[in-house]
C-alpha atoms as a PDB file:
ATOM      1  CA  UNK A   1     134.864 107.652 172.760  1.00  0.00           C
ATOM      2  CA  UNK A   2     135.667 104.406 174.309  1.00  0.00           C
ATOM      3  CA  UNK A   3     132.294 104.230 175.814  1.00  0.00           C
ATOM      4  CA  UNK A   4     130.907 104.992 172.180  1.00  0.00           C
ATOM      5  CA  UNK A   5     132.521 102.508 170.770  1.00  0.00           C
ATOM      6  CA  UNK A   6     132.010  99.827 173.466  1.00  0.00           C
ATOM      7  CA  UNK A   7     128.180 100.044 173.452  1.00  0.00           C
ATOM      8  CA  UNK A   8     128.417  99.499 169.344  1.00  0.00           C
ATOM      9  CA  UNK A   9     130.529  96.498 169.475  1.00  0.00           C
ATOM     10  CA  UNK A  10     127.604  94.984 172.428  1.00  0.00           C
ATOM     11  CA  UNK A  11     125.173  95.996 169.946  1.00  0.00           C
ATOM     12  CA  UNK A  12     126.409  93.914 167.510  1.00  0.00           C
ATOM     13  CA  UNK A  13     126.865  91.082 169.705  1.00  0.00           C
ATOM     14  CA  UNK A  14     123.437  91.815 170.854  1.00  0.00           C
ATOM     15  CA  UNK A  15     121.872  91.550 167.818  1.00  0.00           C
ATOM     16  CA  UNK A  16     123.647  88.425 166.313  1.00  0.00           C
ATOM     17  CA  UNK A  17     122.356  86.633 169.655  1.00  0.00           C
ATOM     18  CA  UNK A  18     119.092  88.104 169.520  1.00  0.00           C
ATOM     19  CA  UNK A  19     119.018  86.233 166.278  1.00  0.00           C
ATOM     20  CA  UNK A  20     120.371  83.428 166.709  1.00  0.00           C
ATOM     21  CA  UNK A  21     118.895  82.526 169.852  1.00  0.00           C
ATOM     22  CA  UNK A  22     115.573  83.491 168.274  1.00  0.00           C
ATOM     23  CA  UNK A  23     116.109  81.150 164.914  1.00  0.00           C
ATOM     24  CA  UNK A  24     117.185  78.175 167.172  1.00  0.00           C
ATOM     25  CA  UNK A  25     114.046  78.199 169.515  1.00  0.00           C
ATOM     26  CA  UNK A  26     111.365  78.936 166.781  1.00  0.00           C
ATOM     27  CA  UNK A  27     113.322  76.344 164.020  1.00  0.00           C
ATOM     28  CA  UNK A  28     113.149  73.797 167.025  1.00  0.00           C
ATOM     29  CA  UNK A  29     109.373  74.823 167.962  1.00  0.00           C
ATOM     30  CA  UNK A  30     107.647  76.137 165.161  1.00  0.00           C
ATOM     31  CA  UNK A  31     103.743  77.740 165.623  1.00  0.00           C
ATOM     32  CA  UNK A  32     102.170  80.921 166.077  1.00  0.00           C
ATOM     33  CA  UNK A  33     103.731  82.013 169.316  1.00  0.00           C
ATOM     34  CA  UNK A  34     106.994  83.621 168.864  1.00  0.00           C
ATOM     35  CA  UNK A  35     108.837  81.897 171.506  1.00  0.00           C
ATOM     36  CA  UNK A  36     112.250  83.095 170.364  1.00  0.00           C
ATOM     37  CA  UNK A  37     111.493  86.668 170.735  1.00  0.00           C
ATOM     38  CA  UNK A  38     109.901  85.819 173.773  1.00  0.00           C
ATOM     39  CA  UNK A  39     112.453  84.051 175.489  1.00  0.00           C
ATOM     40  CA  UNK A  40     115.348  86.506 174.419  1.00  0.00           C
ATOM     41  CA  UNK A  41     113.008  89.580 176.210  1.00  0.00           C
ATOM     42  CA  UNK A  42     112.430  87.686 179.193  1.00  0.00           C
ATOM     43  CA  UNK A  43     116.889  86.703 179.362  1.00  0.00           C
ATOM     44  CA  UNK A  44     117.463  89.937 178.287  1.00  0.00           C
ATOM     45  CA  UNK A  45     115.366  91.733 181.264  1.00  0.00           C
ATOM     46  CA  UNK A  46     117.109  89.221 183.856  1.00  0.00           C
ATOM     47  CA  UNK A  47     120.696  89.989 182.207  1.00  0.00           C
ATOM     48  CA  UNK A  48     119.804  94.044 182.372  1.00  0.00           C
ATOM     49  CA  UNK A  49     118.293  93.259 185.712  1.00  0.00           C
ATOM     50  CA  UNK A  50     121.957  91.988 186.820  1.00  0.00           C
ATOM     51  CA  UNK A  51     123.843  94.828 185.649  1.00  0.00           C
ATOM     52  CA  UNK A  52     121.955  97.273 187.577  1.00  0.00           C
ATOM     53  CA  UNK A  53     122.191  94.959 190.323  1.00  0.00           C
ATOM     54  CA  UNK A  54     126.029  94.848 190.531  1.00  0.00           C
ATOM     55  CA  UNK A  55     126.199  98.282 189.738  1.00  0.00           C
ATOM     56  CA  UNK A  56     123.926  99.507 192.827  1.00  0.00           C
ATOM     57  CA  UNK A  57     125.908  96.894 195.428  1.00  0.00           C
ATOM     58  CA  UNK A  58     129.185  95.926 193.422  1.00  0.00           C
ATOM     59  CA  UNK A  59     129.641  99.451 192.152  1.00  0.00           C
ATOM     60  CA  UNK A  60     130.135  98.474 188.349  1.00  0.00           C
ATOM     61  CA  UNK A  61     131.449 101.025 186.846  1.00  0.00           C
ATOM     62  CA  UNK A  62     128.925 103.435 184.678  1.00  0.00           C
ATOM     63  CA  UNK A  63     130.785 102.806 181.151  1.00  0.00           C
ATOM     64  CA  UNK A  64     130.299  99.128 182.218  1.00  0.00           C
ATOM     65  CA  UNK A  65     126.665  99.293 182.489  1.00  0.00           C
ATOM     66  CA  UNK A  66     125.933 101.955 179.486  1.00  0.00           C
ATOM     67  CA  UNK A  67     127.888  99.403 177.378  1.00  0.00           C
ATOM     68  CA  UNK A  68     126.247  96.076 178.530  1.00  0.00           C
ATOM     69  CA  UNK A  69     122.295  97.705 179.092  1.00  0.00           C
ATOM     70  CA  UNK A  70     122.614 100.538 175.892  1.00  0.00           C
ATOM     71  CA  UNK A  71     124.493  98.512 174.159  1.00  0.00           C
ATOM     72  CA  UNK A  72     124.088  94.819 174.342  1.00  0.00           C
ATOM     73  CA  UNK A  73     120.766  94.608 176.334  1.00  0.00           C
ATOM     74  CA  UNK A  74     119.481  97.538 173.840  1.00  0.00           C
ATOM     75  CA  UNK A  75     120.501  95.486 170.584  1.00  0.00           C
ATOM     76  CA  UNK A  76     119.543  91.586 172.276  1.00  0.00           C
ATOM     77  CA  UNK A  77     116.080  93.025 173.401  1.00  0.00           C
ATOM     78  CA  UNK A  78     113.091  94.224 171.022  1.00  0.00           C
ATOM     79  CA  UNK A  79     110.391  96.218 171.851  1.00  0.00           C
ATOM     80  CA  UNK A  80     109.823  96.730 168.322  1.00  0.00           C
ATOM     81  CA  UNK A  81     109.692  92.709 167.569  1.00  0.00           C
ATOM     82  CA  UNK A  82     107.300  92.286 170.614  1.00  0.00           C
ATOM     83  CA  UNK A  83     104.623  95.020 169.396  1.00  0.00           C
ATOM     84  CA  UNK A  84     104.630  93.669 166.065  1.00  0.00           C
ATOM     85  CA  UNK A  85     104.183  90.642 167.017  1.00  0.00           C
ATOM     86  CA  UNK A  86     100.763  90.876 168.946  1.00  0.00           C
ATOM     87  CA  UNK A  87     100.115  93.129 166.339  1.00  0.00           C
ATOM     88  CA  UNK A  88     100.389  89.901 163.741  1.00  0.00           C
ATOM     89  CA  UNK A  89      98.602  87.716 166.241  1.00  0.00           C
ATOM     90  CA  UNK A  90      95.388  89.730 165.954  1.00  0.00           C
ATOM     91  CA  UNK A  91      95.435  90.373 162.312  1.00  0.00           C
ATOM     92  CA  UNK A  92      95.811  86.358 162.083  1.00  0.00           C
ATOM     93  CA  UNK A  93      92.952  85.915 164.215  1.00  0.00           C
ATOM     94  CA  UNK A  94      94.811  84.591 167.397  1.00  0.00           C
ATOM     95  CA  UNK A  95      93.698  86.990 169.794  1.00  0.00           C
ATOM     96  CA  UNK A  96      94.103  84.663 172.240  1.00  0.00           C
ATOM     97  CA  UNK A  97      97.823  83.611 171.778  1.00  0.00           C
ATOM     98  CA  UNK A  98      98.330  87.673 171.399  1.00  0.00           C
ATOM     99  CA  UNK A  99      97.256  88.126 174.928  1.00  0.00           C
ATOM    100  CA  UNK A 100      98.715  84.983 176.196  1.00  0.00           C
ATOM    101  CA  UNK A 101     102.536  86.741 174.551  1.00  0.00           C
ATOM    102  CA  UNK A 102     101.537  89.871 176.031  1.00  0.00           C
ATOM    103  CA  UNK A 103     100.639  89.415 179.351  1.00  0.00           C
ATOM    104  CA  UNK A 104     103.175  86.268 180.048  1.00  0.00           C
ATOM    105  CA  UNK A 105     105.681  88.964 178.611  1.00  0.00           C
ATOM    106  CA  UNK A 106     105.390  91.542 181.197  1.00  0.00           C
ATOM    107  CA  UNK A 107     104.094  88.270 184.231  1.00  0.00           C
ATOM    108  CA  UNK A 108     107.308  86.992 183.858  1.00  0.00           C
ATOM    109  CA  UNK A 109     109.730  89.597 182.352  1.00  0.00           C
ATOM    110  CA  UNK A 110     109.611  91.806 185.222  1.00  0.00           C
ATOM    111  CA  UNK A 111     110.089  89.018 187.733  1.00  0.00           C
ATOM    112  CA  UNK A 112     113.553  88.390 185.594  1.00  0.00           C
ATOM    113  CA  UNK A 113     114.613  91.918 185.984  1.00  0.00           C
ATOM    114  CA  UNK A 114     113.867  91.666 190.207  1.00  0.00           C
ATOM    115  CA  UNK A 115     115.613  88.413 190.034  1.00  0.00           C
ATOM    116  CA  UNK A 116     118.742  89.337 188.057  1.00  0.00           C
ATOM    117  CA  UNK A 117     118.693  92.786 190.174  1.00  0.00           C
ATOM    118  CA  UNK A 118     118.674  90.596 193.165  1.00  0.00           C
ATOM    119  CA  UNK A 119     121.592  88.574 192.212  1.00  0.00           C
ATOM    120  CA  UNK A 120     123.020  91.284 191.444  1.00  0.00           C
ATOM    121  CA  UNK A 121     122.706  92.968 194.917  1.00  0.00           C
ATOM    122  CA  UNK A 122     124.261  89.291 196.734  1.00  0.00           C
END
């Protein structure tokens, strides 16, 4: 139950910095690329990237990382944002700044996981 309840209240905390973090960045650079969403994926794949780190060396406890990767990371992240997204790119005729999202997503997201997993690990 604790564990239940833990990964709701990250979830909230997620979400409100998902948002906020993602109003700030595209309210201080406005245009077609979605930077916020962008740059909350690629901190929120280092941060999960961290948590599994200190959980494989540091031995975080399991609740710990259910709460902070379910919860939190699950809530801060958005796959859902990120499809629709390129999606929206295309149908505005930006094909090119839907690829660029895309494939800088996943060139430097998964380099943030490796990187928070290796801090992790120290």
């Amino acid at each position: 139950m604790i564990t239940l309840l833990g990964v709701g209240v990250a979830a909230a905390l997620g979400a409100v910095a998902r948002y906020v973090l993602d109003q700030y960045v595209q309210h201080r650079r406005p245009g077609a690329f979605p930077r916020g969403t962008w740059l909350v994926n690629i901190t929120g794949s280092f941060v999960l990237g961290l948590v599994v780190g200190l959980g494989a060396r540091h031995g975080l406890p399991e609740q710990v990382l259910t709460i902070v990767g379910a919860g939190f990371c699950g809530a801060y992240t958005t796959f859902s944002t990120f499809s629709y997204e390129l999606v929206r790119l295309c149908e505005q005729g930006r094909a090119g700044k839907s690829l660029l999202y895309g494939a800088s997503s996943l060139v430097v997201g998964l380099p943030a996981v490796a990187a928070g997993f290796a801090v992790g690990t120290l």
